[in-house]
Protein backbone atom coordinates (compact mmCIF):
# COMPACT_ATOMS: atom_id res chain seq x y z
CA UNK A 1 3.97 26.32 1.23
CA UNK A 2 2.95 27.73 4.38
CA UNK A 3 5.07 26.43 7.29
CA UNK A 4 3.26 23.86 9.20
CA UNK A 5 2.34 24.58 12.72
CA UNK A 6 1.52 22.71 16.13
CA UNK A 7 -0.07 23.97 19.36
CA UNK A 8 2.58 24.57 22.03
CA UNK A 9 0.10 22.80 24.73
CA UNK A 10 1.90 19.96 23.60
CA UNK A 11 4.97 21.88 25.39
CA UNK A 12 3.70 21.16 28.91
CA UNK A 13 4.67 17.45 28.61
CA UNK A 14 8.65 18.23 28.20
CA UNK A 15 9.13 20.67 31.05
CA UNK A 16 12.05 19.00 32.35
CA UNK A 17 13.76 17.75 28.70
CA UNK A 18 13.79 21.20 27.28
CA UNK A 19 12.73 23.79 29.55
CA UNK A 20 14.38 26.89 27.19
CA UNK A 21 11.68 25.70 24.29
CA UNK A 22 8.88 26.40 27.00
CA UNK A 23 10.33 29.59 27.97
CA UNK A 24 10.40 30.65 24.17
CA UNK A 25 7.27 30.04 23.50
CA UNK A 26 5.29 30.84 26.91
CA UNK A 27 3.27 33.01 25.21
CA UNK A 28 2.66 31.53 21.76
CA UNK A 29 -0.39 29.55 21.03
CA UNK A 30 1.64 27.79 18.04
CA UNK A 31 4.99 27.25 17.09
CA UNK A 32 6.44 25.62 13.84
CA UNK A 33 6.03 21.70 14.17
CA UNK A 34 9.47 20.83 12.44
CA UNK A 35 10.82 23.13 15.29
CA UNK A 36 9.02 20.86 17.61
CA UNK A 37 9.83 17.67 15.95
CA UNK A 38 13.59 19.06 15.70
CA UNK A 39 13.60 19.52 19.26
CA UNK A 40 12.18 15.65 20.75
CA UNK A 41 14.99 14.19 18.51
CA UNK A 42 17.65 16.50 20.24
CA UNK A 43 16.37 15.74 23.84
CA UNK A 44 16.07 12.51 23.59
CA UNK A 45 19.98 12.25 21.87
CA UNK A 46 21.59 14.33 25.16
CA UNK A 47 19.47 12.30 27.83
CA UNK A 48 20.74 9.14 25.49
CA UNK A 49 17.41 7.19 25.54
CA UNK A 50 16.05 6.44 22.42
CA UNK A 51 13.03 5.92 23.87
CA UNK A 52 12.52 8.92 25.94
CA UNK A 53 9.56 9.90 23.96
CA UNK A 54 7.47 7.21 24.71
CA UNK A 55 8.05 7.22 28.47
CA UNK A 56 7.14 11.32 27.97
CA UNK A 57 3.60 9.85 26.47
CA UNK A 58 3.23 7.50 28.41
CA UNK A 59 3.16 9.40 31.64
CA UNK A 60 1.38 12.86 30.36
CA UNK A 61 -2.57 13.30 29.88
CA UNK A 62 -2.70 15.79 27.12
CA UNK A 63 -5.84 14.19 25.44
CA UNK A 64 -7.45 15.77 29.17
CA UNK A 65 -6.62 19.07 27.93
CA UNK A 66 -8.99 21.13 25.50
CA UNK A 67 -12.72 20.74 24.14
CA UNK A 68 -10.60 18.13 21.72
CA UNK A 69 -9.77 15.82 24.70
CA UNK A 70 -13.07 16.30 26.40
CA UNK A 71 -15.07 15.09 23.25
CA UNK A 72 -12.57 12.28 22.71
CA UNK A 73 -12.58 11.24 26.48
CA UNK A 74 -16.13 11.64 27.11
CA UNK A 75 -16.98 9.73 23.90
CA UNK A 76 -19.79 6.78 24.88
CA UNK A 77 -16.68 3.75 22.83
CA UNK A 78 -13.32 3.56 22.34
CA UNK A 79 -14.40 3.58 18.35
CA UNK A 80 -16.36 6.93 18.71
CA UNK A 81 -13.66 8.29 20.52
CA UNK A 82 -11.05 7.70 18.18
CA UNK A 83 -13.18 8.98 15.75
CA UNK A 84 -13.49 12.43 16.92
CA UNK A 85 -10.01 12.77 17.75
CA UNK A 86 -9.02 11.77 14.18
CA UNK A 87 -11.68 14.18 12.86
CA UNK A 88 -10.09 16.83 14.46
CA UNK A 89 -6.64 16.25 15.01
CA UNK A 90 -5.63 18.92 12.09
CA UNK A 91 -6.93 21.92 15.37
CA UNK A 92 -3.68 20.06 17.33
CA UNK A 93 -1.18 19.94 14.57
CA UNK A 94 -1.03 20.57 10.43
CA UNK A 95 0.22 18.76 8.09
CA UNK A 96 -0.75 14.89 9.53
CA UNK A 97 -2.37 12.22 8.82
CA UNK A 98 -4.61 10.60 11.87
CA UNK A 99 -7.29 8.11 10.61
CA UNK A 100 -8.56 4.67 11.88
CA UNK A 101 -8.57 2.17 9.96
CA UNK A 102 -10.21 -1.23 10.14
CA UNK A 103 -10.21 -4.31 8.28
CA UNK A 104 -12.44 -7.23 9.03
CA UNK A 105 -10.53 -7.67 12.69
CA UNK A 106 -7.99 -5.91 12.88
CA UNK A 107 -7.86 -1.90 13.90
CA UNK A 108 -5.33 0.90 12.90
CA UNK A 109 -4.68 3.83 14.54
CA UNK A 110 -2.36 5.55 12.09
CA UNK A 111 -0.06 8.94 12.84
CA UNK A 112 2.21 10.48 10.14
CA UNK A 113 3.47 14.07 9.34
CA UNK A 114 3.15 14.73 5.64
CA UNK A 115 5.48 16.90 5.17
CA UNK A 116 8.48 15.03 3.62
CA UNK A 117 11.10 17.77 4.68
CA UNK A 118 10.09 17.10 8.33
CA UNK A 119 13.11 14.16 9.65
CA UNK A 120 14.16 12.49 11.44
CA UNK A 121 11.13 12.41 13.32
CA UNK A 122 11.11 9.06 15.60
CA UNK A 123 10.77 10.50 18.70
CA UNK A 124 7.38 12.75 17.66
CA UNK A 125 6.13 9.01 16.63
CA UNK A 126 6.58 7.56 19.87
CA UNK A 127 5.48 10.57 21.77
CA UNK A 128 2.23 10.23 19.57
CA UNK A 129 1.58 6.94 19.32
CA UNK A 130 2.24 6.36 23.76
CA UNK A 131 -0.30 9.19 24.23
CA UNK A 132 -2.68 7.30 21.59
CA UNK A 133 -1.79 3.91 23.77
CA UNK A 134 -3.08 5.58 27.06
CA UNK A 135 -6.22 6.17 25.65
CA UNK A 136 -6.66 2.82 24.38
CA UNK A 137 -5.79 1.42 27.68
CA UNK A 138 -8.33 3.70 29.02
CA UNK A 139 -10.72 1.53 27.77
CA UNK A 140 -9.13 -2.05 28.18
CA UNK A 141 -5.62 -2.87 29.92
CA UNK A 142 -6.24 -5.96 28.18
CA UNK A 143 -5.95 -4.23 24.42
CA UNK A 144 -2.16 -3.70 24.56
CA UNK A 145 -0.94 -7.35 25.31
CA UNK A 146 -2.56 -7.74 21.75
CA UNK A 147 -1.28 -4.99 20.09
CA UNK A 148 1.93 -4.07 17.75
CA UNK A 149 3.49 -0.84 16.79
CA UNK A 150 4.85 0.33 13.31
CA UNK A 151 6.88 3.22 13.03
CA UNK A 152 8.36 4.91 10.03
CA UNK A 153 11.76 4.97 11.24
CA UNK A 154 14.35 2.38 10.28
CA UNK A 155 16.28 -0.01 12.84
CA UNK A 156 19.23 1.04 13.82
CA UNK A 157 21.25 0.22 16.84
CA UNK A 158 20.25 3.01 19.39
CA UNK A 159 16.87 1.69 18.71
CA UNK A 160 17.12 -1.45 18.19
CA UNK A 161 15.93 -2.41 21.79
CA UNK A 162 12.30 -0.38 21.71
CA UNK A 163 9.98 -3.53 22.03
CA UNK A 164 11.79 -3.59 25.60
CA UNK A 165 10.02 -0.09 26.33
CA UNK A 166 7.27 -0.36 24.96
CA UNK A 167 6.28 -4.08 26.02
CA UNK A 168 4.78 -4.76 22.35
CA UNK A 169 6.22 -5.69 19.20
CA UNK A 170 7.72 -3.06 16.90
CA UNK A 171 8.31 -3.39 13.29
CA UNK A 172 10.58 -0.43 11.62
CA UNK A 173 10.47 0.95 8.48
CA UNK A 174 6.62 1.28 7.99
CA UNK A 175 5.42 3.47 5.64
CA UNK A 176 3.53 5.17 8.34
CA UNK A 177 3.28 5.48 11.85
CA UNK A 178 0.28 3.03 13.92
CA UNK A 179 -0.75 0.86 16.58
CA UNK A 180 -2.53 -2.25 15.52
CA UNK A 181 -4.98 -3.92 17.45
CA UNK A 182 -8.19 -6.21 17.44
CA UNK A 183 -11.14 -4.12 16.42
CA UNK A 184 -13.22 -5.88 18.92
CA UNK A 185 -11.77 -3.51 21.06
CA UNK A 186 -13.15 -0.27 19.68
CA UNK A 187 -17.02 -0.96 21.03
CA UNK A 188 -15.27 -1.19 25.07
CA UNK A 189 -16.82 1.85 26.30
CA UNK A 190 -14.54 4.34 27.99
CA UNK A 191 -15.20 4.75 31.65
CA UNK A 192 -16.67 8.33 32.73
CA UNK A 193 -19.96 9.67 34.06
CA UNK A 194 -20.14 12.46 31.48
CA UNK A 195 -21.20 12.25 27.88
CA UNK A 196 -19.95 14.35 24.64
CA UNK A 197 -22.69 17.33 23.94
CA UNK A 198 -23.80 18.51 20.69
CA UNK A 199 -22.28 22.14 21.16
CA UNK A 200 -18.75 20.90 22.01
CA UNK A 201 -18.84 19.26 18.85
CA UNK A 202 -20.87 22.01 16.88
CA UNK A 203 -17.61 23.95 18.49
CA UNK A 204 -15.14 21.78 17.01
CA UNK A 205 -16.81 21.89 13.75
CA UNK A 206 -16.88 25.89 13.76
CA UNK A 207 -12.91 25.79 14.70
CA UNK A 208 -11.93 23.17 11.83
CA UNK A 209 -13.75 25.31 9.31
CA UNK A 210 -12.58 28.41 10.25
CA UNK A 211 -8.99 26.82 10.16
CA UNK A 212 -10.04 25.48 6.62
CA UNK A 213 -10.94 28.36 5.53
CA UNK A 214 -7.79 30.03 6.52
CA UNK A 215 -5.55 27.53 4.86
CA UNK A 216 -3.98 28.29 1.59
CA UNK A 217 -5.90 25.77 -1.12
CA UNK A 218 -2.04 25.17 -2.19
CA UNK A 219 -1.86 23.42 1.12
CA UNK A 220 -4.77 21.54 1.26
CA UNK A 221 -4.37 19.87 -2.18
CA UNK A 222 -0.60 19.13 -1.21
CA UNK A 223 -1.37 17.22 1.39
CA UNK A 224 -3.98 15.21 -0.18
CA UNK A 225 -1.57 14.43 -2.63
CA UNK A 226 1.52 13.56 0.08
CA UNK A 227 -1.06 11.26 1.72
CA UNK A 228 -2.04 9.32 -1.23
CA UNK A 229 1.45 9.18 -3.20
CA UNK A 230 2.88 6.11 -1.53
CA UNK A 231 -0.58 4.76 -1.19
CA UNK A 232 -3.12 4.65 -3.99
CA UNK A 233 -2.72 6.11 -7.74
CA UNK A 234 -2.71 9.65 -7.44
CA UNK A 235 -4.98 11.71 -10.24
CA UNK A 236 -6.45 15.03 -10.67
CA UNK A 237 -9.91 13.02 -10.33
CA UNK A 238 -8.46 11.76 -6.99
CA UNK A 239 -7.54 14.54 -5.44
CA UNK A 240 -10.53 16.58 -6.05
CA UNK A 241 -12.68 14.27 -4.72
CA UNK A 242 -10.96 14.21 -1.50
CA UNK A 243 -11.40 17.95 -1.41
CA UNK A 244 -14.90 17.76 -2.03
CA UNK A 245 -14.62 19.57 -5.80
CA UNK A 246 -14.52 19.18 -9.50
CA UNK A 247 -11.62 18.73 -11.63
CA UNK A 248 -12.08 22.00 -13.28
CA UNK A 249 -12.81 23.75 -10.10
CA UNK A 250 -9.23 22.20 -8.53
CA UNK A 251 -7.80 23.36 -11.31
CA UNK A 252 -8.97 26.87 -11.04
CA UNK A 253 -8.31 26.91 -7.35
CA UNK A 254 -4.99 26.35 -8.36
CA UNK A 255 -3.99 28.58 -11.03
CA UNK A 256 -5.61 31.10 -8.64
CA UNK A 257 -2.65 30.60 -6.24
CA UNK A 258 0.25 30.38 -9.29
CA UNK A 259 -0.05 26.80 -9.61
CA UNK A 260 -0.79 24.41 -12.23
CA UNK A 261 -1.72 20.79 -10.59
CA UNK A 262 1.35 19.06 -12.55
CA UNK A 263 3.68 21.46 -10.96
CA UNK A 264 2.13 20.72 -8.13
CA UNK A 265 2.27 16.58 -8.02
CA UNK A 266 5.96 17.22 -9.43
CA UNK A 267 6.89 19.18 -6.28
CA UNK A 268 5.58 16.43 -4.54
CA UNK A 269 7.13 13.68 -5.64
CA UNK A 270 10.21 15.40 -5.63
CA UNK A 271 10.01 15.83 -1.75
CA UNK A 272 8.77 12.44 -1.48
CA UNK A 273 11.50 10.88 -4.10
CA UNK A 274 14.36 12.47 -1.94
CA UNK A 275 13.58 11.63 1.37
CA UNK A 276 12.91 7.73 0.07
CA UNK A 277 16.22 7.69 -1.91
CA UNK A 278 17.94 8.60 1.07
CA UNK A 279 16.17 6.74 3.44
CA UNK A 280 14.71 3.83 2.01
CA UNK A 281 18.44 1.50 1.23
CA UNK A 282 16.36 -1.56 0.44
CA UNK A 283 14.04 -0.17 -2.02
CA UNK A 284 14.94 -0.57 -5.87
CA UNK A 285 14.32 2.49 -8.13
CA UNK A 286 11.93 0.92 -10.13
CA UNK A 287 10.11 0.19 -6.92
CA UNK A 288 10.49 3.82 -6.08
CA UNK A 289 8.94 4.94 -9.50
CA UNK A 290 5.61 2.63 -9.22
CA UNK A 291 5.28 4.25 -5.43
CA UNK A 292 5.75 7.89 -6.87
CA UNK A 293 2.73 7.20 -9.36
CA UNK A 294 5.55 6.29 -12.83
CA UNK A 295 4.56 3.61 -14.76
CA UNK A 296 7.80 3.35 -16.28
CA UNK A 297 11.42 3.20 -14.10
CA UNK A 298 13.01 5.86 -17.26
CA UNK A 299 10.96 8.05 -16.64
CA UNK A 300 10.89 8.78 -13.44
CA UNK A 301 14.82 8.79 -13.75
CA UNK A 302 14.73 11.37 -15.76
CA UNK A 303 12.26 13.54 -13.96
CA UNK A 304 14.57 12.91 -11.05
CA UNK A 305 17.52 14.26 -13.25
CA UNK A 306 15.99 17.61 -14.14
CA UNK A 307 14.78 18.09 -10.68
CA UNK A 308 18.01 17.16 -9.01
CA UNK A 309 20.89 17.55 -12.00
CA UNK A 310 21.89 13.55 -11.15
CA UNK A 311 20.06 10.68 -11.80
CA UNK A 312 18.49 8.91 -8.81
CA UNK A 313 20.98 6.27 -8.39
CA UNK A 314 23.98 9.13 -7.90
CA UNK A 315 21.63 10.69 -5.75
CA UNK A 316 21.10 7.63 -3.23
CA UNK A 317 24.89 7.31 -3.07
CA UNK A 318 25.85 11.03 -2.64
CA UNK A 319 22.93 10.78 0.11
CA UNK A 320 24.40 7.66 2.14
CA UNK A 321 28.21 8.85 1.66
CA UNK A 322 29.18 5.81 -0.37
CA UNK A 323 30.74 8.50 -3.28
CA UNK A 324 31.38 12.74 -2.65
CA UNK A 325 28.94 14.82 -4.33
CA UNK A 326 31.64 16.69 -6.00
């Protein structure tokens, strides 16, 4: 799997937290996004505020920067906006989901890196998610005294005071990353003279396909398949749908690259399966198996114990420290 990448614009904001990553990378346009990710969780540990992220995103104006942030700003609602920033987001950074979703009232903004073997990653969710909040505000300062934030992360005592930062509630644990928020909000229109144009979004268009086309199709169908595995149930049918092709021709596509596409969903619910065994302390295993797309809890416990050599109850306790993994 190729190793995920973000643009090191997003470097400008943390000038002062970690000036030798800035210096590294002065003349990069990219750099690898668990690097990144690696790097918010470090500053914010030696300044010792949990919430340093936020207060980063909160006082930064990267959605200014780039044809990205034009189009997004200069959108005619807060709705159209958001959708051209979601459409595009994958030009910022790979490997995440950003989509908007909305359900009769109520509005999600949802942020999540797919890549499993990316954590802890708290502090790239409330970097995210505060630059997201500006631009809502942008169009109402009213939206955020109605809104609520999930993040992935669980609740743990440095954190544990967040909602005090961030002046909204938090919930912890989420399965993804999002603001919620009345979707009467999304037809506020932003305030600005200018309007998006047809060639700075025929130019977005050209840069997302050449990046598509540049992506391995190994990629592309994993992180359909990341995206979807804790969500929906996950099927050949599925997944080539999403990427706009047959079954046979995903298939092909993926034989072409060395890969059959039950090797494939394997390696993904491997990823997935240790990262929730670890993480997720409340969750039963046969909760865990009806997530990772197993109908029965035997099963997946013994997939897990010819991917891993353990079953995945050892596993969870070797992970937490409760036994040694000798």
């Amino acid at each position: 799997m190729t190793t995920p990448l973000v643009t090191t614009a997003v470097l400008d904001d943390w000038q002062v937290w970690m000036p030798e990553k800035i210096d590294q990378y002065k003349n990069e346009p990219q750099m690898p996004l668990s690097e990144f990710v690696g790097s918010l969780e470090q500053a914010a540990k030696d300044a010792e505020k949990p919430h340093l992220a936020w207060l980063v995103g909160s006082s930064c104006n990267y959605l200014s920067r780039g044809i990205l942030g034009k189009v997004a700003m200069n959108a005619k609602t807060l709705g159209m906006g958001l959708h051209w920033l979601c459409r595009f987001y994958p030009l910022i950074q790979d490997a995440t989901l950003m989509k908007l979703d909305v359900n009769d009232d109520t509005a999600r903004l949802v942020y999540k890196v797919l890549d499993p073997n990316i954590w802890p990653r708290e502090q790239d969710a409330l970097y995210t998610l505060s630059i997201f909040a500006n631009f809502l505000k942008s169009a109402s300062v009213d939206l955020f005294s109605q809104a609520k934030i999930c993040i992935e992360a669980p609740k743990t005592e440095a954190n544990a005071e967040l909602h005090r930062h961030l002046h909204v509630p938090v919930i912890y644990s989420s399965s993804v990353n999002e603001i919620i928020f009345p979707a009467k909000f999304l037809a506020k229109p932003l305030n600005h003279e200018n309007i998006t144009s047809q060639s700075e979004i025929a130019e977005l268009l050209k840069r997302y396909s050449q990046k598509n086309r540049k992506m391995l199709f190994i990629d592309r169908a994993k992180y359909v398949i990341y995206n979807a595995l804790l969500e929906t149930d996950v099927n050949q049918g599925f997944v080539a749908n999403e990427l706009c092709l047959s079954t046979r021709t995903l298939r092909r596509k993926l034989m072409a690259e060395g890969k059959s596409y039950q090797s494939l969903l394997d390696d993904c619910r491997m990823d997935l399966a240790s990262r929730e065994l670890t993480l997720a302390k409340n969750v039963s295993l046969a909760q865990m198996a009806l997530k990772l797309g197993y109908s029965e809890h035997s099963t997946f416990s013994r997939a897990f114990l010819r991917w891993f050599g353990v079953s995945p109850r050892t596993y969870r306790k070797m992970m937490t420290g409760m036994v040694s993994a000798s």
